[in-house]
Every structure is written in structure tokens, then in C-alpha cells.
C-alpha atoms as a PDB file:
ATOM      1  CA  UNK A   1       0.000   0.000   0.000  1.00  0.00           C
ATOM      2  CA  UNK A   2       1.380   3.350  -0.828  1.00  0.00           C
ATOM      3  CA  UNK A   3       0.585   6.811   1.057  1.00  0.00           C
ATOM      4  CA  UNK A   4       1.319  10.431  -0.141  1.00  0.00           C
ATOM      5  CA  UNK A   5       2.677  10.865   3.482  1.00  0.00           C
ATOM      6  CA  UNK A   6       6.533  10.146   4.118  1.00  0.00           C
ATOM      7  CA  UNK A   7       6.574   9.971   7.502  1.00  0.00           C
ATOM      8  CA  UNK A   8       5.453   5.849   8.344  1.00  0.00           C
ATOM      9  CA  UNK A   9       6.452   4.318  11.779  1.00  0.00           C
ATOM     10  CA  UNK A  10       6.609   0.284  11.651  1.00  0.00           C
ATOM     11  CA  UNK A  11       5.832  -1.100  15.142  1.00  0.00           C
ATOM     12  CA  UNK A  12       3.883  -3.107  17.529  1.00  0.00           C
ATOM     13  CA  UNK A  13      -0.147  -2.419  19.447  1.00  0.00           C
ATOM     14  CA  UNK A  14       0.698  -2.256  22.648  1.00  0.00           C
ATOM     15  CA  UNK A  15      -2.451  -0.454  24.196  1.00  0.00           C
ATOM     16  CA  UNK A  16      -5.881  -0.094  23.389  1.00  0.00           C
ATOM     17  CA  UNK A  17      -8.570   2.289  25.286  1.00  0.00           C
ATOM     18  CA  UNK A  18     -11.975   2.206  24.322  1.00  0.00           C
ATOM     19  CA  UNK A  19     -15.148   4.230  24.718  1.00  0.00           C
ATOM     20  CA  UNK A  20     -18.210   4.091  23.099  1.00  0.00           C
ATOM     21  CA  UNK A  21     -17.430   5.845  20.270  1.00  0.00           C
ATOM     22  CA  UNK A  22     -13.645   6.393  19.775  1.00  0.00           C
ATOM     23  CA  UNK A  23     -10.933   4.596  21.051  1.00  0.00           C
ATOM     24  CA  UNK A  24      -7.139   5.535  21.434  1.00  0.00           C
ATOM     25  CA  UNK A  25      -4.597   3.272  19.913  1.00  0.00           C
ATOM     26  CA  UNK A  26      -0.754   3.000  20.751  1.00  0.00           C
ATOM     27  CA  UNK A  27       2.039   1.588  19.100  1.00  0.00           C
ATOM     28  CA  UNK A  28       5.571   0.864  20.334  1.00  0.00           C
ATOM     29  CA  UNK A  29       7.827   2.044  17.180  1.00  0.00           C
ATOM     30  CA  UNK A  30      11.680   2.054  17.603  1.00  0.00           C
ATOM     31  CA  UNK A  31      13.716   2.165  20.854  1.00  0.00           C
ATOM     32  CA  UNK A  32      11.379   3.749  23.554  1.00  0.00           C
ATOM     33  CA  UNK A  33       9.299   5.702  21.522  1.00  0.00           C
ATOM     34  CA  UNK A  34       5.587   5.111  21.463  1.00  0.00           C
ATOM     35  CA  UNK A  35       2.589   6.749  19.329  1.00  0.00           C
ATOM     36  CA  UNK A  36      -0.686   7.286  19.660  1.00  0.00           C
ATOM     37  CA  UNK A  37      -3.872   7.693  17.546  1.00  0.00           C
ATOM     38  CA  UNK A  38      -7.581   8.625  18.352  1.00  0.00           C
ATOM     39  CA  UNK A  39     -10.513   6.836  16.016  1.00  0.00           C
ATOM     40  CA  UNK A  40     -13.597   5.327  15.483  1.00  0.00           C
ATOM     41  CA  UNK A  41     -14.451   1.901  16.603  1.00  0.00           C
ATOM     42  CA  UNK A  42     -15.483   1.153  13.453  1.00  0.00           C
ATOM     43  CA  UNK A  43     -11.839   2.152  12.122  1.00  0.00           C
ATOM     44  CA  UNK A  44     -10.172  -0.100  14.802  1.00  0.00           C
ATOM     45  CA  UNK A  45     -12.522  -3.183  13.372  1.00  0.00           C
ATOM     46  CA  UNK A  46     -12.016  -2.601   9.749  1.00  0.00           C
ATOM     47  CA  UNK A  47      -8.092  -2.310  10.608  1.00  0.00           C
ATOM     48  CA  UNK A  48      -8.635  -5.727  12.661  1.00  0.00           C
ATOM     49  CA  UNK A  49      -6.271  -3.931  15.195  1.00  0.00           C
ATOM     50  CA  UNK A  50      -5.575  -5.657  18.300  1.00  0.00           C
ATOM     51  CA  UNK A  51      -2.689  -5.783  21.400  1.00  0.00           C
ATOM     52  CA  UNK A  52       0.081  -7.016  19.822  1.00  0.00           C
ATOM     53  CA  UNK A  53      -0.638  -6.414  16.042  1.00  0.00           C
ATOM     54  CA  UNK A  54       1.648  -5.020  13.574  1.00  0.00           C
ATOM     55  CA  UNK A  55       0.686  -1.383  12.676  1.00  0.00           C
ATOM     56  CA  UNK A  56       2.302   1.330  10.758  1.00  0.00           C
ATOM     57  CA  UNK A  57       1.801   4.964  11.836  1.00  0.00           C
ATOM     58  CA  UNK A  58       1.265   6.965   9.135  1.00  0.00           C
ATOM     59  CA  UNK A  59       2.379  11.106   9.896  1.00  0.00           C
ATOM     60  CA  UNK A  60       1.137  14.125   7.490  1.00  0.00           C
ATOM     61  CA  UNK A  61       1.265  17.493   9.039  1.00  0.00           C
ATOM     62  CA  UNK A  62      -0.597  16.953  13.156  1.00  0.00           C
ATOM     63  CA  UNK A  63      -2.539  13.744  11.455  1.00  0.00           C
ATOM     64  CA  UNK A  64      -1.659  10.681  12.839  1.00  0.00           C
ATOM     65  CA  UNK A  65      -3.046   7.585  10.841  1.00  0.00           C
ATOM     66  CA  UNK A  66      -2.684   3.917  11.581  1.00  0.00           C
ATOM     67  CA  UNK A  67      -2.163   1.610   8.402  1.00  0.00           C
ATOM     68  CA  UNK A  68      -2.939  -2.439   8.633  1.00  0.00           C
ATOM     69  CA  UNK A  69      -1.623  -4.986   6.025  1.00  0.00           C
END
């Protein structure tokens, strides 16, 4: 899969917090360093995102997207 955006972050879910609408997803990319992204629970299902999947963060400008394979 290709993106327009050239910043991508391979890594690891390590958390997952869910509400009732939106839920906040973290990956553990590189060293120390982990990111986070806020979005819809339908988002997290269609991604199939879960603890311990591989995820790619995907940076443009303040956007941060997560990318599944």
C-alpha cells in the first residue's frame, strides 16, 4: 500500500482504550518511543487492530493515521 505521506512508523499495538465511540490506539515504534492515535471503533474493526498487532503509523502534518496490512 502506498501513502502520499513520508513519515510511516513500523511497530507493535501495545495499548488499546476504548469508549463508546472512539478509542485511542498506541504503538511501540523504535527504541522507547511510542505513538498514539484517536478513532472510530469502526476504524479499529475494519483495521482488525488488536494488542500485539503489527501497525504502521502513518504522519502528514498533526494527522496521525494507523495503516494495517
Amino acid at each position: 500500500m502506498k501513502y502520499g505521506a513520508r513519515n510511516q512508523l513500523d511497530g507493535k499495538v501495545v495499548n488499546i482504550k476504548k469508549g463508546t465511540l472512539m478509542c485511542q490506539v498506541t504503538i511501540k515504534v523504535k527504541g522507547p518511543v511510542t505513538i498514539s492515535s484517536v478513532m472510530t471503533l469502526d476504524s479499529l474493526k475494519e483495521l482488525k487492530l488488536k494488542k500485539g498487532s503489527h501497525a504502521k503509523a502513518v504522519v502528514k502534518a498533526v494527522n496521525v493515521l494507523m495503516a494495517s496490512e
